[in-house]
PDB file of N, CA and C in Angstrom:
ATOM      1  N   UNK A   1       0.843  -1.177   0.000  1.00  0.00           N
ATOM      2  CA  UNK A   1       0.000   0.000   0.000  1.00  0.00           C
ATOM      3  C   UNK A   1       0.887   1.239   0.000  1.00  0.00           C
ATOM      4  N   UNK A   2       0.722   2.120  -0.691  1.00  0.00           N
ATOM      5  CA  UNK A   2       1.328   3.140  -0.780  1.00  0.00           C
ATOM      6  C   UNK A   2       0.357   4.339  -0.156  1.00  0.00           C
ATOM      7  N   UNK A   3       0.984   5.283   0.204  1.00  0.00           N
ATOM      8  CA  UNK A   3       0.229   6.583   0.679  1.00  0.00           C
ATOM      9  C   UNK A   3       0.743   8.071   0.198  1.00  0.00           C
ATOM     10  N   UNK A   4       0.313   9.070   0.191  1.00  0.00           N
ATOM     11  CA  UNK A   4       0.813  10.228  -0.521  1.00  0.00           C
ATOM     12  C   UNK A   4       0.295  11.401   0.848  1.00  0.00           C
ATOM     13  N   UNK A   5       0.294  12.359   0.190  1.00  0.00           N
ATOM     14  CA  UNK A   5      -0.163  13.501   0.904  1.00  0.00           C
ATOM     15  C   UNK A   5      -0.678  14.329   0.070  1.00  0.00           C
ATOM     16  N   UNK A   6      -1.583  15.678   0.233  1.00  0.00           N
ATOM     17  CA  UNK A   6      -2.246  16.358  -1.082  1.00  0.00           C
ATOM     18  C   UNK A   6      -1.684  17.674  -0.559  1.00  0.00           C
ATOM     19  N   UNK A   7      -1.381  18.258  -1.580  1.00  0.00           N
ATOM     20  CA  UNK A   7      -0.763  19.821  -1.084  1.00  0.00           C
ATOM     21  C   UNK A   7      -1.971  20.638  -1.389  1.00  0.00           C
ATOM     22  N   UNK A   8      -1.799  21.948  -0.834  1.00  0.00           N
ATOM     23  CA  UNK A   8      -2.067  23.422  -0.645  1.00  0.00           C
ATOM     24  C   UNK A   8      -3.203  23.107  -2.240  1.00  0.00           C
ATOM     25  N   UNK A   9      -2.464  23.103  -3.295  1.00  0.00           N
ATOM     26  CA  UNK A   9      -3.259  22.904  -4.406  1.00  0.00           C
ATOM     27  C   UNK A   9      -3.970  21.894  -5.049  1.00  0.00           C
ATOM     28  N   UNK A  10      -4.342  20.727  -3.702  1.00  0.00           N
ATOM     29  CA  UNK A  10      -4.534  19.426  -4.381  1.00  0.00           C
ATOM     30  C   UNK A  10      -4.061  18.389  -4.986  1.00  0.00           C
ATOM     31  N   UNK A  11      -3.090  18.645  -5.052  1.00  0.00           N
ATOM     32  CA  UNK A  11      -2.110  17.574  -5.623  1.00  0.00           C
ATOM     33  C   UNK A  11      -1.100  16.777  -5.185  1.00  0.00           C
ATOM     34  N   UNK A  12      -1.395  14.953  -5.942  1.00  0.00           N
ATOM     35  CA  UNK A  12      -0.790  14.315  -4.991  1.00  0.00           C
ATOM     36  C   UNK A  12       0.605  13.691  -6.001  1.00  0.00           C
ATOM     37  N   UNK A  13       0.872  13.579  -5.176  1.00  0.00           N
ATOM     38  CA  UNK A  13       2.445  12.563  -6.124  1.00  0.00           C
ATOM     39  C   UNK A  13       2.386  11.219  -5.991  1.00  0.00           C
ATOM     40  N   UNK A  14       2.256  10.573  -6.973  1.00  0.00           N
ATOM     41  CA  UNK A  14       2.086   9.318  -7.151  1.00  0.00           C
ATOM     42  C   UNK A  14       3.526   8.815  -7.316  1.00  0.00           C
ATOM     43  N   UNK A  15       4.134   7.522  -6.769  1.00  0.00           N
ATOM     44  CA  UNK A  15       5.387   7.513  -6.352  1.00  0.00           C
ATOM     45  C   UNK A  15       5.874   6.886  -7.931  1.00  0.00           C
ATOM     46  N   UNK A  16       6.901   6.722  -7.511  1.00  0.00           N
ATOM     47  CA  UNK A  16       8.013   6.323  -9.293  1.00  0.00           C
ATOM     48  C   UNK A  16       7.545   4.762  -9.264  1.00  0.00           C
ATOM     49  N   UNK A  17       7.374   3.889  -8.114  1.00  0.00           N
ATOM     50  CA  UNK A  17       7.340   2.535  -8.292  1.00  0.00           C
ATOM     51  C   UNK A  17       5.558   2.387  -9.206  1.00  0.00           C
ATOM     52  N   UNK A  18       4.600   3.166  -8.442  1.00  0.00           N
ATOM     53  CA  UNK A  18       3.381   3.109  -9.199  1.00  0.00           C
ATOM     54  C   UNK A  18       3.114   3.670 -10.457  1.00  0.00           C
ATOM     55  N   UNK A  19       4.161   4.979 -10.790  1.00  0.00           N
ATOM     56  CA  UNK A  19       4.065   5.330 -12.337  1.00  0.00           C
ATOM     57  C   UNK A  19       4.778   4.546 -13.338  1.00  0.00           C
ATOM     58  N   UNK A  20       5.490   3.568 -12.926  1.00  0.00           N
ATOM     59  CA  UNK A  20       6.552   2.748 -13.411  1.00  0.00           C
ATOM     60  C   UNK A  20       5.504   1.806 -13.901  1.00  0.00           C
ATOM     61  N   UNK A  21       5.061   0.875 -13.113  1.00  0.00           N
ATOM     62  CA  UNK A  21       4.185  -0.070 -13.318  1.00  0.00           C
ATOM     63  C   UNK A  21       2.994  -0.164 -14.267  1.00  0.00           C
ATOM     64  N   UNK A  22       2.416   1.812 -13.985  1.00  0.00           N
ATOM     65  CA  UNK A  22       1.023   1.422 -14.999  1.00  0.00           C
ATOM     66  C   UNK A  22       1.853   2.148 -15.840  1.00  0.00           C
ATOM     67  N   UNK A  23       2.610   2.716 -16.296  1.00  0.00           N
ATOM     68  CA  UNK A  23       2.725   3.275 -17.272  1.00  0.00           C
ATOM     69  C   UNK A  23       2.666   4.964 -17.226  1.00  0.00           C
ATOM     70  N   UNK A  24       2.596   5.560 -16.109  1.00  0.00           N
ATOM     71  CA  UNK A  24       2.612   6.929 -16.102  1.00  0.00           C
ATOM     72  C   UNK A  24       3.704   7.698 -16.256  1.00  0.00           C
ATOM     73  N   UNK A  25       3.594   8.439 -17.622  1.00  0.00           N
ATOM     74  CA  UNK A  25       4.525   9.817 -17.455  1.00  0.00           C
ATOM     75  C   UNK A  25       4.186  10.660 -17.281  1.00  0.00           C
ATOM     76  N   UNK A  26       4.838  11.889 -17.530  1.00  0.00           N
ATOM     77  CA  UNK A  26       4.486  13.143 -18.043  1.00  0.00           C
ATOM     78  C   UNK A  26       3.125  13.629 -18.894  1.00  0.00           C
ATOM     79  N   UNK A  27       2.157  14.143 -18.653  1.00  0.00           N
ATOM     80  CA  UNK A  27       1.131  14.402 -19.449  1.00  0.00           C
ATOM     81  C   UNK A  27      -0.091  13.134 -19.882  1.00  0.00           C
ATOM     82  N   UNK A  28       0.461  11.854 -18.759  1.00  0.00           N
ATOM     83  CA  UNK A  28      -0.557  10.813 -18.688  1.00  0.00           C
ATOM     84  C   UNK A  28      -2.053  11.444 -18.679  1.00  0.00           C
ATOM     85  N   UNK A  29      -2.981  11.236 -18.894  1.00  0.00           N
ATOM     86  CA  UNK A  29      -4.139  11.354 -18.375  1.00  0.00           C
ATOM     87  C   UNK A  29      -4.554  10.316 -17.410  1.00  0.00           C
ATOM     88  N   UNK A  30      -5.441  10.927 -16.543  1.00  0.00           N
ATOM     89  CA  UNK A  30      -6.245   9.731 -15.658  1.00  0.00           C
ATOM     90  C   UNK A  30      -7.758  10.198 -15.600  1.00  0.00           C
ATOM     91  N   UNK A  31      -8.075   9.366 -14.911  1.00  0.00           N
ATOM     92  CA  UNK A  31      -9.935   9.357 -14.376  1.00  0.00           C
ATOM     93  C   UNK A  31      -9.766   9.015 -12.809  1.00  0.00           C
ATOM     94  N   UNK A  32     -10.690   9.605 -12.287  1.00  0.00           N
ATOM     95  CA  UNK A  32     -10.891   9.841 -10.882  1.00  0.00           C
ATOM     96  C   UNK A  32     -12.211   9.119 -10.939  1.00  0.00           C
ATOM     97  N   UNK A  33     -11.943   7.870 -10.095  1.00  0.00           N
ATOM     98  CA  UNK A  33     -13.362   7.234 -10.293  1.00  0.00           C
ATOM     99  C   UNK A  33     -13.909   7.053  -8.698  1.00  0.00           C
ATOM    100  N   UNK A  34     -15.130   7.411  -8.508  1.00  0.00           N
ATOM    101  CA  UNK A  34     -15.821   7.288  -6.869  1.00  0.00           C
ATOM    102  C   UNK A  34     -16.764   6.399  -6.727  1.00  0.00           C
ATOM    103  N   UNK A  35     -16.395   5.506  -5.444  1.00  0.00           N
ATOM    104  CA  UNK A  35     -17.177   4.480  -5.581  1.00  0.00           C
ATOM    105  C   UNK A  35     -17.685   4.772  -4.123  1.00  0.00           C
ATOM    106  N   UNK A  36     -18.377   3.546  -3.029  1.00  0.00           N
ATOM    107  CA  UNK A  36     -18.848   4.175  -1.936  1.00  0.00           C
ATOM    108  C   UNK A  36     -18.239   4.554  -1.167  1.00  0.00           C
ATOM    109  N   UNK A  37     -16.959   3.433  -1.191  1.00  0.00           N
ATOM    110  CA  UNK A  37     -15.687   3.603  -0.338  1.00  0.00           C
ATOM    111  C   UNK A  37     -14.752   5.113  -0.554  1.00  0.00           C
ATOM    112  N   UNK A  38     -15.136   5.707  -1.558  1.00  0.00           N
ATOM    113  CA  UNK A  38     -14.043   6.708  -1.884  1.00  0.00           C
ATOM    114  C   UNK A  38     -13.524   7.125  -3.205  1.00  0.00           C
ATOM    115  N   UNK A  39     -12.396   6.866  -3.527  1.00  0.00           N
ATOM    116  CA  UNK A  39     -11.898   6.691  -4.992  1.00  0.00           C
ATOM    117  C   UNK A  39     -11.281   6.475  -5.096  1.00  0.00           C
ATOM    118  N   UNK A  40     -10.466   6.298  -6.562  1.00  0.00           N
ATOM    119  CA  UNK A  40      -9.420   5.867  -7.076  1.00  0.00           C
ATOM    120  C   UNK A  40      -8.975   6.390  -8.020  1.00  0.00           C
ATOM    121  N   UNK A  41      -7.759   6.332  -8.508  1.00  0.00           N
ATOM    122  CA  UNK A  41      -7.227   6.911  -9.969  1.00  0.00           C
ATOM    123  C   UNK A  41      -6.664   6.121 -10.997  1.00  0.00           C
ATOM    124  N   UNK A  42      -6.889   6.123 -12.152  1.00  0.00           N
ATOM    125  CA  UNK A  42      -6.949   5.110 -13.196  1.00  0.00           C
ATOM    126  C   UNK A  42      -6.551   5.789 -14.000  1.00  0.00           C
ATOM    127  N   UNK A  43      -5.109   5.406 -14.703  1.00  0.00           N
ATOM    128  CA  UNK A  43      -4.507   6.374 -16.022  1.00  0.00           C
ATOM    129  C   UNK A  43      -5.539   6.013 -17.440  1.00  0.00           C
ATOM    130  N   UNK A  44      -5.909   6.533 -18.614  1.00  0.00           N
ATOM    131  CA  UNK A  44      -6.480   6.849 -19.154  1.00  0.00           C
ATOM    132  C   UNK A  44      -5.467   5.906 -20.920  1.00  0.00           C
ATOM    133  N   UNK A  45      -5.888   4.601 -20.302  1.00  0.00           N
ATOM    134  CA  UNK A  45      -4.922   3.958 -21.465  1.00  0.00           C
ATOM    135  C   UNK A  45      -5.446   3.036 -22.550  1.00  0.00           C
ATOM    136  N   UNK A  46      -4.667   2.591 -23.596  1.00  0.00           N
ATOM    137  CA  UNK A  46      -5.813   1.775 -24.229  1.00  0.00           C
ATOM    138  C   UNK A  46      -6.674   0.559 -23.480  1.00  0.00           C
ATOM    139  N   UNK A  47      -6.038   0.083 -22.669  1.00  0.00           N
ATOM    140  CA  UNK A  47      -6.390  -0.932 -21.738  1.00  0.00           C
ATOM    141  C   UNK A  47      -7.919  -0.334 -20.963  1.00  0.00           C
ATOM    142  N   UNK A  48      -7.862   0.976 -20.776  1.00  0.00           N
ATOM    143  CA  UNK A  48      -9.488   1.645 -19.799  1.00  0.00           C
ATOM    144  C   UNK A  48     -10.512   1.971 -20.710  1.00  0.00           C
ATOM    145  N   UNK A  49      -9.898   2.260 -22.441  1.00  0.00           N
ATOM    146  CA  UNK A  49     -10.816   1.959 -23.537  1.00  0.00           C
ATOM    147  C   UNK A  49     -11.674   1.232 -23.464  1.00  0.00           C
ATOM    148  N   UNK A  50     -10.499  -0.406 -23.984  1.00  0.00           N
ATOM    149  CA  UNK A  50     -11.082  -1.227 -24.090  1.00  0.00           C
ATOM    150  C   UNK A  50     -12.121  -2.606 -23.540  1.00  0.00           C
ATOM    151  N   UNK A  51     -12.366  -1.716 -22.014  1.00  0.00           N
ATOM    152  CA  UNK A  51     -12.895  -2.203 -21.412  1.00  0.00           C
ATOM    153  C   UNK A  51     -14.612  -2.132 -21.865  1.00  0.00           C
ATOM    154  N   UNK A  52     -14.693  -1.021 -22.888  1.00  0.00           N
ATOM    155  CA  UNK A  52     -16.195  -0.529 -23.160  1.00  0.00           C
ATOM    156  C   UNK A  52     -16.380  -1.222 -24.403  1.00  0.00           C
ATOM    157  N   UNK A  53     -15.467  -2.013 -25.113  1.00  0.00           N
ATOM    158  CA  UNK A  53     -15.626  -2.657 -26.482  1.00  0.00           C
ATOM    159  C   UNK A  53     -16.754  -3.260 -26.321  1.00  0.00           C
ATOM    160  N   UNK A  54     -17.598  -2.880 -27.443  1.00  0.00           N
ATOM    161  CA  UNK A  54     -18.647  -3.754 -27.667  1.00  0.00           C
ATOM    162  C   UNK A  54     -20.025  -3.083 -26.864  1.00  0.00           C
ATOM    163  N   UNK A  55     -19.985  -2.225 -25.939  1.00  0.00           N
ATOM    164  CA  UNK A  55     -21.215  -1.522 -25.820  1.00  0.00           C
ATOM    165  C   UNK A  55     -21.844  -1.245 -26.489  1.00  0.00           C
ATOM    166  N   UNK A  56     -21.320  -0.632 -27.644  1.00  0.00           N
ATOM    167  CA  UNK A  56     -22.571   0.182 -28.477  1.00  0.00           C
ATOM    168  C   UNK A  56     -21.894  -0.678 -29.545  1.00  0.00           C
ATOM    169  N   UNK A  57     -22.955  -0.869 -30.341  1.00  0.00           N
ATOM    170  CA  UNK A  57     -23.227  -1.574 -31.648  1.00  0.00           C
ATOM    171  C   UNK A  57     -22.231  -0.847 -32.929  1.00  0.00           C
ATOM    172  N   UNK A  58     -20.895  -0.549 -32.584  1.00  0.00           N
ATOM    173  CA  UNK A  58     -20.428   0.379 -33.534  1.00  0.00           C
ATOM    174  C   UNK A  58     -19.269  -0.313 -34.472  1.00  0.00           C
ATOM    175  N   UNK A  59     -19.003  -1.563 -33.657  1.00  0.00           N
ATOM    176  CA  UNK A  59     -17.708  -2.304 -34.273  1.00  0.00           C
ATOM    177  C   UNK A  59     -16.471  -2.208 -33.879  1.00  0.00           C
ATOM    178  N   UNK A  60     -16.500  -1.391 -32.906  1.00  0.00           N
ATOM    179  CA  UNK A  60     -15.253  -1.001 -32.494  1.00  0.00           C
ATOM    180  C   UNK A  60     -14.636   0.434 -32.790  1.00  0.00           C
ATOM    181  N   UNK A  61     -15.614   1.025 -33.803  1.00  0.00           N
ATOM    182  CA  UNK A  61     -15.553   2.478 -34.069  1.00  0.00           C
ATOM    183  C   UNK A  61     -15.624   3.738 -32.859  1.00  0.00           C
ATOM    184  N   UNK A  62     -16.346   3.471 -32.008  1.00  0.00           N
ATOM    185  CA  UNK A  62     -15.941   3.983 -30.682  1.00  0.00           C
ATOM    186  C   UNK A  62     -15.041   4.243 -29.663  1.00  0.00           C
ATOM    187  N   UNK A  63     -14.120   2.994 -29.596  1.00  0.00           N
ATOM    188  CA  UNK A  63     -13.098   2.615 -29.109  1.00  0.00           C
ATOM    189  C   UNK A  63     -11.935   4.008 -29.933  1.00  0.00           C
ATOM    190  N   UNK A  64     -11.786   3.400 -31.242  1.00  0.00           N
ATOM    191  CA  UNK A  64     -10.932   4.510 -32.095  1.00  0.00           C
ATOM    192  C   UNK A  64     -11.248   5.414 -32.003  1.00  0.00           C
ATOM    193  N   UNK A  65     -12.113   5.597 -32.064  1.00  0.00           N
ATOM    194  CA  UNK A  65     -12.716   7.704 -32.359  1.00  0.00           C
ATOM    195  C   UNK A  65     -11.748   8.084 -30.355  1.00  0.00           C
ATOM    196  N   UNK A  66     -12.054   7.095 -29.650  1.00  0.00           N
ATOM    197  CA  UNK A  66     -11.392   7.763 -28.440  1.00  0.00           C
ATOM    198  C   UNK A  66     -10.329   7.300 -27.997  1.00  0.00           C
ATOM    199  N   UNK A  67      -9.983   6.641 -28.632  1.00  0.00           N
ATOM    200  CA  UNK A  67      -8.148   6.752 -28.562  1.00  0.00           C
ATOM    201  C   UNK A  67      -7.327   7.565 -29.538  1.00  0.00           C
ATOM    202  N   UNK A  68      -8.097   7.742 -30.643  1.00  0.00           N
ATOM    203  CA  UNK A  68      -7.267   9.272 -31.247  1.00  0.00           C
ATOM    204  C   UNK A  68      -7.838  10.130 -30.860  1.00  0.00           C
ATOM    205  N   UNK A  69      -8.872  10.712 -29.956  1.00  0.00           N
ATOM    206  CA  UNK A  69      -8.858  11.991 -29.262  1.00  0.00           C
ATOM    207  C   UNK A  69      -7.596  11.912 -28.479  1.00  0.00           C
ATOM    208  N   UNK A  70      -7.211  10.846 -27.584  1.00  0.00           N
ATOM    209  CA  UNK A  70      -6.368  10.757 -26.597  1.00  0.00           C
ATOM    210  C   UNK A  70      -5.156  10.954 -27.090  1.00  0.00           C
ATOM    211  N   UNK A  71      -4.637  10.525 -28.787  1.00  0.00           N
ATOM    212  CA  UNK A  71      -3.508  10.924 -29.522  1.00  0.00           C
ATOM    213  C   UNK A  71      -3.652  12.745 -29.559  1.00  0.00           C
ATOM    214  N   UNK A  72      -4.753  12.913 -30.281  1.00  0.00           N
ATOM    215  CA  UNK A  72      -4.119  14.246 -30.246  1.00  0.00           C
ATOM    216  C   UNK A  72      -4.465  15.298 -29.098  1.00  0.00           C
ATOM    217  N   UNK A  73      -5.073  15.291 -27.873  1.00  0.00           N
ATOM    218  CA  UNK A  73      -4.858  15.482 -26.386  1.00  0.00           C
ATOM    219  C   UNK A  73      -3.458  15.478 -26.196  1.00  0.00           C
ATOM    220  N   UNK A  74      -3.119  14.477 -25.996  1.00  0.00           N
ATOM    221  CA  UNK A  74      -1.458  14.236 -26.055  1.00  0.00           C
ATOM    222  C   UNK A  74      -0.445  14.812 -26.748  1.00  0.00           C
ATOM    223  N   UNK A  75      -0.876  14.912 -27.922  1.00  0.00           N
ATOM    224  CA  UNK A  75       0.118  16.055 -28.896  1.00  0.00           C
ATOM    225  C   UNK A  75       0.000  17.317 -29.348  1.00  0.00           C
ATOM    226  N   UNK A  76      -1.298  17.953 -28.288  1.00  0.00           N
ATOM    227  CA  UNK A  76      -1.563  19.328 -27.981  1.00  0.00           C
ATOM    228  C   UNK A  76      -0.838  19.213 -26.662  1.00  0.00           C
ATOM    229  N   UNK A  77      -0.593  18.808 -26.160  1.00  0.00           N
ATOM    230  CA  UNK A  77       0.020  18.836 -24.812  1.00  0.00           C
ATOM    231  C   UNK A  77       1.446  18.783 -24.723  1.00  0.00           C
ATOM    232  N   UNK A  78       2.062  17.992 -26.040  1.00  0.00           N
ATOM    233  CA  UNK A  78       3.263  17.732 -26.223  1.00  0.00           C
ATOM    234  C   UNK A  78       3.549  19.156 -26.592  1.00  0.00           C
ATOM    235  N   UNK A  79       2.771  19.849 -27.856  1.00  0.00           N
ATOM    236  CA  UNK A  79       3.300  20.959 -28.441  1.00  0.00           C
ATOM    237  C   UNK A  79       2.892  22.429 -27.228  1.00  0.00           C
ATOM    238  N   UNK A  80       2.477  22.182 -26.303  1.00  0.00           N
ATOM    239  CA  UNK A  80       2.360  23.666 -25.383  1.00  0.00           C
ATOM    240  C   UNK A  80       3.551  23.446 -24.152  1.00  0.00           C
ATOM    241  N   UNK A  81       4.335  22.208 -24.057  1.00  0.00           N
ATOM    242  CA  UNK A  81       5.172  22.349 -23.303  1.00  0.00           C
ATOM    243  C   UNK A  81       6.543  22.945 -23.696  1.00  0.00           C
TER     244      UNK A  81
END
């Protein structure tokens, strides 16, 4: 179990061993998800996509349309740093 602290502005630091593991860098996205217990944070990867495959009757066209938002999110983000 890991623990953090939240500063002055809300923000927590997620340690190097847990950004290591899922995959977090720089300009990751996540989701803040609340359940009864509280919440959690979940980086925003193809893996949290593809958990919705197949909901809607689209073929998988859904899935894509929001993983290239997430490409170019990412490379508006790349180009303002």
């Amino acid at each position: 179990m890991e623990t953090a602290v939240v500063t002055s502005k809300g923000q927590i630091v997620v340690s190097a061993r847990i950004r290591k593991k899922f995959g977090i860098k720089k300009g990751t996205r996540v989701t803040i998800i609340e359940d009864q217990h509280g919440f959690f944070v979940r980086p925003l990867d193809k893996k949290y996509f593809e958990q919705f495959a197949g909901i809607l009757p689209v073929k998988g066209k859904a899935t894509k349309a929001l993983a290239e938002e997430q490409r170019k999110d990412r490379k508006h983000e790349d180009t303002r740093s």
